[in-house]
N, C-alpha and C. Protein backbone atom coordinates (compact mmCIF):
# COMPACT_ATOMS: atom_id res chain seq x y z
N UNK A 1 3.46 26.06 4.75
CA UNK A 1 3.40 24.67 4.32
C UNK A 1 3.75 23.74 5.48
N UNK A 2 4.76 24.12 6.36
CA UNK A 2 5.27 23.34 7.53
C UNK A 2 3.80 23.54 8.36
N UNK A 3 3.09 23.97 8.43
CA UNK A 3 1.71 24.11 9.08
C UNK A 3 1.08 22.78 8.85
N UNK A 4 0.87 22.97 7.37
CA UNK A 4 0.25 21.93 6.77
C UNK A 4 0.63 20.69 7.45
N UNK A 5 1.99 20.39 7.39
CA UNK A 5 2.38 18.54 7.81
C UNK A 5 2.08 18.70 8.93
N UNK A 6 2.48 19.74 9.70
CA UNK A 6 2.36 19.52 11.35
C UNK A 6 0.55 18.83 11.29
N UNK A 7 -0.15 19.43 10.97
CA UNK A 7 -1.84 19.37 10.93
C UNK A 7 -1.80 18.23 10.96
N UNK A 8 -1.17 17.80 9.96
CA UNK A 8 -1.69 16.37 9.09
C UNK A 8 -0.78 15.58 10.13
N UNK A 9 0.06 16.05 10.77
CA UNK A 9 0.50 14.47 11.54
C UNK A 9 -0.12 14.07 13.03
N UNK A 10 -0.74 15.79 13.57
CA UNK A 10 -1.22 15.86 14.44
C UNK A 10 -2.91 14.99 14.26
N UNK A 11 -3.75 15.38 12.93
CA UNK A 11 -4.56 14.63 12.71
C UNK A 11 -4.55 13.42 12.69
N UNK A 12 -3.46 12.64 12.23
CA UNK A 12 -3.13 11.49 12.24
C UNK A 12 -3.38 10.55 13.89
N UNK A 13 -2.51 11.65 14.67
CA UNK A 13 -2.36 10.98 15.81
C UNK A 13 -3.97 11.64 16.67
N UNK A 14 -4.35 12.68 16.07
CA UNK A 14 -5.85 12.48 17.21
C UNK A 14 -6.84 11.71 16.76
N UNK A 15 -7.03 11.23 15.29
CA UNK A 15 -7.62 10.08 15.01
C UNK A 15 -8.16 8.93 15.55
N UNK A 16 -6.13 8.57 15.81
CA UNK A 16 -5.97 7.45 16.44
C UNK A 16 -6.52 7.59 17.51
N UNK A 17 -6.03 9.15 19.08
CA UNK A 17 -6.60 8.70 19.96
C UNK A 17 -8.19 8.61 19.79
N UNK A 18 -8.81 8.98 19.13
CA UNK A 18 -10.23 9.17 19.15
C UNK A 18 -11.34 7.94 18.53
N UNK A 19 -10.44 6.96 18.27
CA UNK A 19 -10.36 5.79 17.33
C UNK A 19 -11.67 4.86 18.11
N UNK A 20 -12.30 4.26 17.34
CA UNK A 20 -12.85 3.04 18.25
C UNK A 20 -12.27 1.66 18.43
N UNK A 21 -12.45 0.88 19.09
CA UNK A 21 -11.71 -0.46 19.00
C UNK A 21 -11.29 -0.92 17.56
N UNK A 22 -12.60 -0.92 17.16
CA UNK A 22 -11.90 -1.74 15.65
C UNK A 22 -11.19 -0.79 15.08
N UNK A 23 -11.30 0.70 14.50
CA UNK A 23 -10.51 1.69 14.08
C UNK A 23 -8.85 1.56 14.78
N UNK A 24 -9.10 1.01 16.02
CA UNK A 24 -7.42 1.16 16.77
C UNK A 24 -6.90 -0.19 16.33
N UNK A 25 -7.82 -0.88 15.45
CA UNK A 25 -7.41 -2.43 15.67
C UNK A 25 -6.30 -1.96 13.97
N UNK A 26 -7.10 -1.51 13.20
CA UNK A 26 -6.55 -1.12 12.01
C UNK A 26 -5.50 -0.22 11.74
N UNK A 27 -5.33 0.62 12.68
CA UNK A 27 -4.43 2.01 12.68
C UNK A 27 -3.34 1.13 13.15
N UNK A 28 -3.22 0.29 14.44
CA UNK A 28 -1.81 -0.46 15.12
C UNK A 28 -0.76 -0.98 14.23
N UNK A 29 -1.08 -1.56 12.93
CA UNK A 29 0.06 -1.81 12.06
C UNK A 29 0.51 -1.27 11.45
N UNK A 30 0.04 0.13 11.42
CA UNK A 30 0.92 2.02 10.88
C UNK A 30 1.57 2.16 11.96
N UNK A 31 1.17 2.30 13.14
CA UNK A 31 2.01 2.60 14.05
C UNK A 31 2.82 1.89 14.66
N UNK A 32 2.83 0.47 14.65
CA UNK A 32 3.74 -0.59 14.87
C UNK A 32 4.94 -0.92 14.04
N UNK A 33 4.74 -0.26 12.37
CA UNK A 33 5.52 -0.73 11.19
C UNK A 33 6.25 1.22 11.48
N UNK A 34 5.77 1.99 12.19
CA UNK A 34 6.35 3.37 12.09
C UNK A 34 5.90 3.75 11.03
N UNK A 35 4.65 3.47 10.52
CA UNK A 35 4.31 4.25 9.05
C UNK A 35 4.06 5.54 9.24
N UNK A 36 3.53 6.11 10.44
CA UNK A 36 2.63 7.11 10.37
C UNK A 36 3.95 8.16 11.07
N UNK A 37 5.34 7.94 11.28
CA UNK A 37 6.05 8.37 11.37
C UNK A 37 7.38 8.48 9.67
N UNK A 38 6.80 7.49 9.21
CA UNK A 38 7.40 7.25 7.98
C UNK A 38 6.87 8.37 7.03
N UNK A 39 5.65 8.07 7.21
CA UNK A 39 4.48 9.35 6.33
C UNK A 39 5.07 10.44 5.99
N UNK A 40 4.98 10.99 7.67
CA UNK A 40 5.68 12.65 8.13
C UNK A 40 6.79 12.83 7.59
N UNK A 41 8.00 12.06 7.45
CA UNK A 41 9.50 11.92 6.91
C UNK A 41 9.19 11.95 5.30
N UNK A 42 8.36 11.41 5.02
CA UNK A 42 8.14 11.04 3.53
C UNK A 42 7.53 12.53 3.15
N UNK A 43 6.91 13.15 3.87
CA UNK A 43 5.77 14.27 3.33
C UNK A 43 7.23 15.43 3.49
N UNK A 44 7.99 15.63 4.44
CA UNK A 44 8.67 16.84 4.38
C UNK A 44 9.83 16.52 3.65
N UNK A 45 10.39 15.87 2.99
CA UNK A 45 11.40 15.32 2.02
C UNK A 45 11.23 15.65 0.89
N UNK A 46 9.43 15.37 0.79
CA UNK A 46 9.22 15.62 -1.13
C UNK A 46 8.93 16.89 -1.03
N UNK A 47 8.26 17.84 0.33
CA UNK A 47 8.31 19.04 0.41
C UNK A 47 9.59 19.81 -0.13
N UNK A 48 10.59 19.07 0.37
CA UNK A 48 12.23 19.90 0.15
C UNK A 48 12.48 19.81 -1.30
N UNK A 49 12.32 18.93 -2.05
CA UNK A 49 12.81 18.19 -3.23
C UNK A 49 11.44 18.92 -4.43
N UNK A 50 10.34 19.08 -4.10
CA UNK A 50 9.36 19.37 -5.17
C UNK A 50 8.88 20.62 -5.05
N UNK A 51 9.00 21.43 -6.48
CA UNK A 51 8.92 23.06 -6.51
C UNK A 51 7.46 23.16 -6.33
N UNK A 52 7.52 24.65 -6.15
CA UNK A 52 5.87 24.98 -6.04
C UNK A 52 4.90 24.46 -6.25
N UNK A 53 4.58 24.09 -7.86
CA UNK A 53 3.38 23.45 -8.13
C UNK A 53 3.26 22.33 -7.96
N UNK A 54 4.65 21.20 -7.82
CA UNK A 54 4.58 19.96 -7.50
C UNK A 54 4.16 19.74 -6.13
N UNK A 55 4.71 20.57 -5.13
CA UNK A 55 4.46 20.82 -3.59
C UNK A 55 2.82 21.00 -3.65
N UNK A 56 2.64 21.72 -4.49
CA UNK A 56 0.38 21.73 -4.13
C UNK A 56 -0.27 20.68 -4.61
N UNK A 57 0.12 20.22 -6.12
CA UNK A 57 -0.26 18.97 -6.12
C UNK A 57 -0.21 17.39 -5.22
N UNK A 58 1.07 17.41 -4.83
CA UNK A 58 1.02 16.33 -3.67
C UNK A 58 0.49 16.49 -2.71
N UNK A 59 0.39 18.03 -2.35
CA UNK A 59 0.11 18.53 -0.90
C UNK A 59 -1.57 18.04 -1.07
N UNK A 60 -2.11 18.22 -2.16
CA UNK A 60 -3.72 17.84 -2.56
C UNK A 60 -4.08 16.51 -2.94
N UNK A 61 -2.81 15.70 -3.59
CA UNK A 61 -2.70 14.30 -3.56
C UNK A 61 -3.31 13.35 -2.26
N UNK A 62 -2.59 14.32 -1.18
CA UNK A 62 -1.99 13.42 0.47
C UNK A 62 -3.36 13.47 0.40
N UNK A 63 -4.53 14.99 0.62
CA UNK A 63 -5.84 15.40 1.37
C UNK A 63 -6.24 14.10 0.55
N UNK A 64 -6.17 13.26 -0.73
CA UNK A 64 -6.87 12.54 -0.37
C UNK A 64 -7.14 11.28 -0.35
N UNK A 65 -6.08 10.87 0.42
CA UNK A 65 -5.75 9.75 0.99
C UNK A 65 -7.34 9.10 1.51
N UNK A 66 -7.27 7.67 1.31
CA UNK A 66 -8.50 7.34 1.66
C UNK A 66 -9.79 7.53 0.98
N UNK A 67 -9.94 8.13 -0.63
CA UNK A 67 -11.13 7.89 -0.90
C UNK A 67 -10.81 6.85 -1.42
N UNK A 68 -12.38 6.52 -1.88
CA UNK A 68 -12.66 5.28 -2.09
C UNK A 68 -12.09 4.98 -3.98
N UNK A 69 -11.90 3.78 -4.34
CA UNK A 69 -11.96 3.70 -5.70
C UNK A 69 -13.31 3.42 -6.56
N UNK A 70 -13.96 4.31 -7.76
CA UNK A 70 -14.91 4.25 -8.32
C UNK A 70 -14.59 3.92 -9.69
N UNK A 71 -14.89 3.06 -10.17
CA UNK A 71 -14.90 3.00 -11.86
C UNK A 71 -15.47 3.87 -12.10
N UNK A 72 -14.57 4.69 -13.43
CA UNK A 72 -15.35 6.07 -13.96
C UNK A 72 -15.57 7.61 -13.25
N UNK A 73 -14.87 6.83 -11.59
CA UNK A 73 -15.15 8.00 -11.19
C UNK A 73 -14.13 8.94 -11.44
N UNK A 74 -14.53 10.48 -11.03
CA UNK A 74 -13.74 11.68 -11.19
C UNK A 74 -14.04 12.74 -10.29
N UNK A 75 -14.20 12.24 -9.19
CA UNK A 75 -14.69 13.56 -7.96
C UNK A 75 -14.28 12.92 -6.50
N UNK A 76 -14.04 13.74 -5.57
CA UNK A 76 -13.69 13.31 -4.28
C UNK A 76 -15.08 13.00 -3.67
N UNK A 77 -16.38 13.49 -3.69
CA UNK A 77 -17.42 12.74 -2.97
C UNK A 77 -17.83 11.23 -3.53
N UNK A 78 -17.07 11.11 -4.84
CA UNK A 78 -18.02 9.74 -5.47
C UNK A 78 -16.88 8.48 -5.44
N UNK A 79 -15.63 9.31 -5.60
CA UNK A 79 -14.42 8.35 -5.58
C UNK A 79 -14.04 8.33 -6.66
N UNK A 80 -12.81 7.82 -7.55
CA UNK A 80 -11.86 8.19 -8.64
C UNK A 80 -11.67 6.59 -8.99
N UNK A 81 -10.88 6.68 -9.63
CA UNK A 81 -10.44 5.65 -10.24
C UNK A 81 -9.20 6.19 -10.86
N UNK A 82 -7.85 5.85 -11.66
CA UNK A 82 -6.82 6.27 -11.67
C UNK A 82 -6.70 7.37 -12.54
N UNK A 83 -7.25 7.34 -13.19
CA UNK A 83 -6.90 8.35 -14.12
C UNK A 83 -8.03 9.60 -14.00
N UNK A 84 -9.01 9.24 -13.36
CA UNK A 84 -9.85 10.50 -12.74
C UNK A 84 -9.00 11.27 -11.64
N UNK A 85 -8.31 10.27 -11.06
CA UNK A 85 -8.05 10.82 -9.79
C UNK A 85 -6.59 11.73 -10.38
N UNK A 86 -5.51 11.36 -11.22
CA UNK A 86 -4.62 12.11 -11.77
C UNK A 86 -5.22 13.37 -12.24
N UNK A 87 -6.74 13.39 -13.46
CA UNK A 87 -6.94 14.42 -13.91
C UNK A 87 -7.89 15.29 -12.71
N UNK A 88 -7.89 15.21 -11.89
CA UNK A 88 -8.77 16.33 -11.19
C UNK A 88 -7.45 16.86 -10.12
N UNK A 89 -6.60 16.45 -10.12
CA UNK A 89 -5.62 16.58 -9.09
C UNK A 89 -4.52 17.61 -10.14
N UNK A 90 -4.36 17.36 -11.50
CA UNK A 90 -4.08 18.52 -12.17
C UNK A 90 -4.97 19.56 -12.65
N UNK A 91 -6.05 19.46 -12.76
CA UNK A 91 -6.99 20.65 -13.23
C UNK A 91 -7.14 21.21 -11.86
N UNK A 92 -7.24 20.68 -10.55
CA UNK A 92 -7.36 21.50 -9.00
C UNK A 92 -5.91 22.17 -9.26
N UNK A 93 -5.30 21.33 -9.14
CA UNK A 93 -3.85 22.05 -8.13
C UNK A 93 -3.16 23.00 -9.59
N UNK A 94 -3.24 22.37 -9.93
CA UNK A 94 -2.32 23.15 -11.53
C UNK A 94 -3.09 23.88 -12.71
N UNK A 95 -4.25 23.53 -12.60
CA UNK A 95 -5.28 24.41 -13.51
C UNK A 95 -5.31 23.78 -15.29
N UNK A 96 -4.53 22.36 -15.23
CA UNK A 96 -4.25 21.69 -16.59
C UNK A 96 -5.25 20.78 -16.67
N UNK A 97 -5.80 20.85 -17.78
CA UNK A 97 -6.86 19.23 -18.36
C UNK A 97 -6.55 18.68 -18.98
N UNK A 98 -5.98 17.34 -18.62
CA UNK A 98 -5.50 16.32 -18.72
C UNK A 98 -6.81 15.81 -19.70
N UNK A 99 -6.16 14.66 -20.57
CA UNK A 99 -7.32 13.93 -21.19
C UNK A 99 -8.11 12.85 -19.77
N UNK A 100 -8.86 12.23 -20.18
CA UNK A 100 -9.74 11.26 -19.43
C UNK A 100 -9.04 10.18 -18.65
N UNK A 101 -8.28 9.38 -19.88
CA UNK A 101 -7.96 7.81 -20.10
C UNK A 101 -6.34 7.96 -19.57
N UNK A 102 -5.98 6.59 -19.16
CA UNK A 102 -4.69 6.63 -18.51
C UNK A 102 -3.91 6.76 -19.96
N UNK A 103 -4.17 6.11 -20.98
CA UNK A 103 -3.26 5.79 -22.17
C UNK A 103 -3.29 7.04 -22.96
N UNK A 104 -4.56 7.75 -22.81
CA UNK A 104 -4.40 9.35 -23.74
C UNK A 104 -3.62 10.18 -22.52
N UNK A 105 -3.66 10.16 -21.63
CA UNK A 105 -2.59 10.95 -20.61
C UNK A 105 -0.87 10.63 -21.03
N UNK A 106 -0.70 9.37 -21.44
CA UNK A 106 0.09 8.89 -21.91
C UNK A 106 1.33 9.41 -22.64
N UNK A 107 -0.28 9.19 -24.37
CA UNK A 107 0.38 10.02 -25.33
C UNK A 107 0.24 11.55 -24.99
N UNK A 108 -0.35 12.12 -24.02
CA UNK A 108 -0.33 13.93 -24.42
C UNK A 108 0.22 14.19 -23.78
N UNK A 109 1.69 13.48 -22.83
CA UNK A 109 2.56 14.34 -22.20
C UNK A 109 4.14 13.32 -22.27
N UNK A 110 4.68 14.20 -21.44
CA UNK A 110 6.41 14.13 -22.56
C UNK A 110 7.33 12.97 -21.67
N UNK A 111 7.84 12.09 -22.61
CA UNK A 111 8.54 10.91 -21.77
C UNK A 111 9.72 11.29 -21.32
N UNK A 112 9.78 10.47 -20.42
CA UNK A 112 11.49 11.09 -19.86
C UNK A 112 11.67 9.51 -19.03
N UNK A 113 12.61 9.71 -18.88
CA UNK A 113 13.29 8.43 -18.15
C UNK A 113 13.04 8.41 -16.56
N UNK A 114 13.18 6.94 -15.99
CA UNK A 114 12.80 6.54 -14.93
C UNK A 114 13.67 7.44 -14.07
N UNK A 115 14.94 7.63 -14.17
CA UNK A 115 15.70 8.04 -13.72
C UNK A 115 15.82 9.41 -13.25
N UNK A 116 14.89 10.19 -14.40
CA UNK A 116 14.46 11.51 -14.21
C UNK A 116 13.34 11.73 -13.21
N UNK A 117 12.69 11.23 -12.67
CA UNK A 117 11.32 11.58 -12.38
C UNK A 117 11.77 12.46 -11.27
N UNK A 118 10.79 12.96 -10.85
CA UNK A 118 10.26 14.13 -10.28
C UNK A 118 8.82 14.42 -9.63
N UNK A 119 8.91 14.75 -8.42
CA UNK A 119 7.67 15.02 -7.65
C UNK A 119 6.61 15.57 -8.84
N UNK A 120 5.22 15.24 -8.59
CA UNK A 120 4.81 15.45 -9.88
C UNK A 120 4.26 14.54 -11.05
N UNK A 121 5.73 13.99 -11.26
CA UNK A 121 5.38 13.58 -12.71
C UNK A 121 4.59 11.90 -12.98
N UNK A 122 4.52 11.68 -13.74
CA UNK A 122 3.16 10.77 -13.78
C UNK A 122 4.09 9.27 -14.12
N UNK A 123 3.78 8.27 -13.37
CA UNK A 123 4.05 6.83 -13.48
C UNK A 123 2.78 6.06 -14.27
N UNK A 124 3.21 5.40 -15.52
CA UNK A 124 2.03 4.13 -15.52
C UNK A 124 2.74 2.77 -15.84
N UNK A 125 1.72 1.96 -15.48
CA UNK A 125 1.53 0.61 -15.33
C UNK A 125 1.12 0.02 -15.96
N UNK A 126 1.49 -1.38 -16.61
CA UNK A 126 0.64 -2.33 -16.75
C UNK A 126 0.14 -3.25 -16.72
N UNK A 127 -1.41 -3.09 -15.83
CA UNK A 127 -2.07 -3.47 -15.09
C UNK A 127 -3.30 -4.42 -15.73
N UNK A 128 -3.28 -4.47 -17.10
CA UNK A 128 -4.42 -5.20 -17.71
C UNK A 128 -4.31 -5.75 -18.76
N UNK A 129 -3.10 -6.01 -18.87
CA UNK A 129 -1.97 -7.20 -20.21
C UNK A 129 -2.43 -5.74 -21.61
N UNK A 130 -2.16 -4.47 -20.88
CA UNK A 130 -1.67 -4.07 -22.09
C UNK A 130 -1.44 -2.35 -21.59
N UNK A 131 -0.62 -2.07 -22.29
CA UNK A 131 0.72 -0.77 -22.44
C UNK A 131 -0.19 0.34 -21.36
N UNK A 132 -0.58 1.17 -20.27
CA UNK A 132 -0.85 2.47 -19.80
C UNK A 132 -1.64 2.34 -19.48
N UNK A 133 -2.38 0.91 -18.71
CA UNK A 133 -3.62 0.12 -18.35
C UNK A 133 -3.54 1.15 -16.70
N UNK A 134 -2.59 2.06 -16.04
CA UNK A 134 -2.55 2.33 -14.98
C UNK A 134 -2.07 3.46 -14.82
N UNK A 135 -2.09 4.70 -14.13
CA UNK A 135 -1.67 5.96 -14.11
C UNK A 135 -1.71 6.03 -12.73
N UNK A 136 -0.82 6.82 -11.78
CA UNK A 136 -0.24 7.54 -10.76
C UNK A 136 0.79 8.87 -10.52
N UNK A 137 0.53 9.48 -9.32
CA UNK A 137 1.59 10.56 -9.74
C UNK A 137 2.85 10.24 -9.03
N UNK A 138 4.16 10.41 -9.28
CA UNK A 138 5.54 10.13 -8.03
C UNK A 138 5.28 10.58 -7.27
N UNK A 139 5.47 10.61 -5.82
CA UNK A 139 5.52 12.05 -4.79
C UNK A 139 7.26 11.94 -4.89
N UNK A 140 8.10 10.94 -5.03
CA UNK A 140 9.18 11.37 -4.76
C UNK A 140 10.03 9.98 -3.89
N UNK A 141 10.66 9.69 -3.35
CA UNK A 141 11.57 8.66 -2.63
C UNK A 141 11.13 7.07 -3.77
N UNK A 142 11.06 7.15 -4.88
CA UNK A 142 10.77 5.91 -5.46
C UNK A 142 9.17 5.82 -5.22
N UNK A 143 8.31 6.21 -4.82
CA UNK A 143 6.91 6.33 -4.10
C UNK A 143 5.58 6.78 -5.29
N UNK A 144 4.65 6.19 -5.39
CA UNK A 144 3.68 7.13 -5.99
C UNK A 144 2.31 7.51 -5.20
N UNK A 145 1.46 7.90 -5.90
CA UNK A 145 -0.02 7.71 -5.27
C UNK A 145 -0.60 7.82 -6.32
N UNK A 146 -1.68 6.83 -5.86
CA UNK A 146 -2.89 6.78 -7.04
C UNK A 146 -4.06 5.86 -6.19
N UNK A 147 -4.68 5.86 -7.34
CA UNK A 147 -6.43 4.97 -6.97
C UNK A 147 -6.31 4.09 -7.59
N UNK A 148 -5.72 2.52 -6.90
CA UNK A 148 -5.65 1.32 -6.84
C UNK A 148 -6.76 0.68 -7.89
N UNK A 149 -7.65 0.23 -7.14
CA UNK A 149 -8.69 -0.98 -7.84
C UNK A 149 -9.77 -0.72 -7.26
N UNK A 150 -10.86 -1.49 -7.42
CA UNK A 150 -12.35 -1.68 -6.83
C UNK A 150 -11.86 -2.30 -5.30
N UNK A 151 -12.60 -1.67 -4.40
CA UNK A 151 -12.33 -1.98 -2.91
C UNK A 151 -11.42 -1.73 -2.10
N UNK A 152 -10.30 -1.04 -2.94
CA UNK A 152 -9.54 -0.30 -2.60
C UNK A 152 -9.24 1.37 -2.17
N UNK A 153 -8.94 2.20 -1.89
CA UNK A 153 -8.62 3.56 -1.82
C UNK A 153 -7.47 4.43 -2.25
N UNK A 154 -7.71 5.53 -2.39
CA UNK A 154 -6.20 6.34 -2.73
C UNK A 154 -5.32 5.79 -1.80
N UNK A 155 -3.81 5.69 -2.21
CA UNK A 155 -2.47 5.44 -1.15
C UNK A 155 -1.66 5.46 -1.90
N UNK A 156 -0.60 5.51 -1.21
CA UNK A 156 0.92 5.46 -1.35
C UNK A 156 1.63 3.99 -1.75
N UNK A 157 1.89 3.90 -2.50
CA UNK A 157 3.14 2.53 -3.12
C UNK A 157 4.26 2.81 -3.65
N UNK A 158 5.36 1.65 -2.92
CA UNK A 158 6.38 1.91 -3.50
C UNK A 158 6.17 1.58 -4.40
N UNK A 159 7.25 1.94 -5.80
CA UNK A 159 7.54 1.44 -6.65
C UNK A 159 8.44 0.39 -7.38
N UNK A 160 9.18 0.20 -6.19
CA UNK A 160 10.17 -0.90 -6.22
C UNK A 160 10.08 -1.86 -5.97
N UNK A 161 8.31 -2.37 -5.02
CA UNK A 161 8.20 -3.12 -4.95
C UNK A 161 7.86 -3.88 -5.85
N UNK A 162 7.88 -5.17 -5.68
CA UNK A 162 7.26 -6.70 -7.18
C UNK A 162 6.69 -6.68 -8.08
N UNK A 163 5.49 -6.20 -7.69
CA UNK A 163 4.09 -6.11 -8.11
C UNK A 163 4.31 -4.50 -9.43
N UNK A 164 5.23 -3.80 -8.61
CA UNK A 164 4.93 -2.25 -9.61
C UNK A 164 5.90 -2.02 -10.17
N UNK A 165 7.33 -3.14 -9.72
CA UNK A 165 8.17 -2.90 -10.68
C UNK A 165 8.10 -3.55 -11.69
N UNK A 166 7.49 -4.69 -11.94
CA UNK A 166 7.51 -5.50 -12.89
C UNK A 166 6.11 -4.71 -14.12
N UNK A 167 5.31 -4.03 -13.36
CA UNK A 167 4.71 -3.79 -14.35
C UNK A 167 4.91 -2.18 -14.74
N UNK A 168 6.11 -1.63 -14.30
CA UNK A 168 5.87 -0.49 -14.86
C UNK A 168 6.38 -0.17 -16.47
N UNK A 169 5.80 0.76 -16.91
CA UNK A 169 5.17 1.24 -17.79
C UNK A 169 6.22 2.41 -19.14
N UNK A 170 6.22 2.84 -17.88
CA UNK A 170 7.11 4.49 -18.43
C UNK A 170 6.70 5.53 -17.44
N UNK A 171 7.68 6.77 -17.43
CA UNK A 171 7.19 7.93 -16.83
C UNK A 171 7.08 9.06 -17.69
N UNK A 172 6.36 9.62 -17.13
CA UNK A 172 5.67 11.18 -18.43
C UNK A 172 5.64 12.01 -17.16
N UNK A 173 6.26 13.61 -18.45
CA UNK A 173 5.97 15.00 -17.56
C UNK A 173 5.06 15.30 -18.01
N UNK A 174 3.89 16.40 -17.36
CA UNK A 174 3.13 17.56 -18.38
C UNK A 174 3.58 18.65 -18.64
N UNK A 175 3.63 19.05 -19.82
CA UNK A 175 3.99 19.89 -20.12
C UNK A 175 3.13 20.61 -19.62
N UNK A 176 4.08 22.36 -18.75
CA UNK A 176 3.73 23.32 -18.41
C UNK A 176 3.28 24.02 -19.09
N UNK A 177 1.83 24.44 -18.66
CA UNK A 177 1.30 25.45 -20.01
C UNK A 177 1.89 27.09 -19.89
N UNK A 178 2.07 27.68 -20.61
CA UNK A 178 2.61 28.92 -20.17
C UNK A 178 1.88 29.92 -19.94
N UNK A 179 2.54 30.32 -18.86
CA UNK A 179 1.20 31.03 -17.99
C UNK A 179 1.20 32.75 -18.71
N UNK A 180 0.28 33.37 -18.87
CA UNK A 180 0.11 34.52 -19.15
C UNK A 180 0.74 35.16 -18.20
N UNK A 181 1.38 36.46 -19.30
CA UNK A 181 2.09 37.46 -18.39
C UNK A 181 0.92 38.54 -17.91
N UNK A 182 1.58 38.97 -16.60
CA UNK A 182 0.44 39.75 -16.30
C UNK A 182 1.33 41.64 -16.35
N UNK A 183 -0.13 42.44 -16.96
CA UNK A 183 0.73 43.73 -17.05
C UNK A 183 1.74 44.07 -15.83
C-alpha cells in the first residue's frame, strides 16, 4: 500500500514536471498552498486510521480524482455524479449495491453520529432545499470526497468548511454484508 502513495505522489510531481504552461499555471496554487504535500500527509493518515476495506475504497476513491461530473452518470469513462460515484466505488471496492439515489442510500444504511465517522462512511448534504440532496464518502481528518456539480470534478472537501457545514445532513454506515465462510 506504501507503494501505492509513493506512486501517487511521485505522479503528482512528474505531472507537474511534464506540465505545459497553462497546466503549470494551474498546478502552482497546490504547490504554493502545499496541497500536493498536504495530499500525501492526508493519504497516509487515513491509511493508518482506516481498516482494510475502508483503505481500498479510498485508495479507489483518490484513482479518481479528477473525473468529470455527469448528471446520471455512473462510470469512470462518462463521469458520476454523487451518488453514482458513491455506488460504483462500493460495488468496485467492497462488492455492495448500494441503491441509485443519494436519499435511498440514506434510508438503506445505518445512522450514527457525526462524531463517529469513520474512513468509509458516507456524509450527506443539503444541497437542494431538501433532506440527502448530496452524498460523499469521509476519507477521514474531517475531509470527504465526492462528485461536486456540473463543471466540476471528483475532490476532496473539508467539511468544516461554510458551505458543508452548514449544510450537512447526517452520516450513515453500510452495513457489512456477511461474507461467506469459506470451507
Amino acid at each position: 500500500m506504501r507503494g501505492f502513495f509513493l506512486s501517487f505522489f511521485w505522479l503528482l510531481l512528474s505531472t507537474a514536471a511534464l506540465a505545459t504552461p497553462a497546466d503549470e499555471d494551474a498546478l502552482k496554487p497546490l504547490v504554493d498552498k502545499g496541497l500536493v504535500s498536504q495530499l500525501t500527509e492526508h493519504l497516509y493518515s487515513t491509511k493508518d486510521k482506516a481498516g482494510d476495506k475502508a483503505t481500498g475504497l479510498i485508495t479507489q476513491a483518490m484513482d479518481l480524482l479528477g473525473v468529470p461530473y455527469r448528471r446520471g452518470g455512473s462510470s469512470e469513462s462518462s463521469g458520476f455524479d454523487c451518488s453514482g460515484f458513491v455506488r460504483h466505488l462500493y460495488e468496485k471496492s467492497v462488492g455492495q449495491i448500494l441503491p441509485r439515489r443519494a436519499e435511498e442510500q440514506a434510508r438503506s444504511t445505518d445512522v450514527i453520529e457525526r462524531s463517529d465517522l469513520q474512513p468509509g462512511d458516507l456524509v450527506f448534504f443539503n444541497t437542494m432545499k431538501r433532506a440527502f440532496s448530496h452524498v460523499g464518502i469521509y476519507v477521514g481528518d474531517g475531509k470527504f470526497i465526492h462528485s461536486p456539480r456540473a463543471g466540476k470534478s471528483v475532490k476532496i472537501e473539508d467539511m468544516r468548511s461554510a458551505y458543508w457545514h452548514n449544510r450537512f445532513n447526517g452520516a450513515r454506515r453500510v452495513p457489512v454484508e456477511a461474507e461467506t465462510s469459506k470451507p
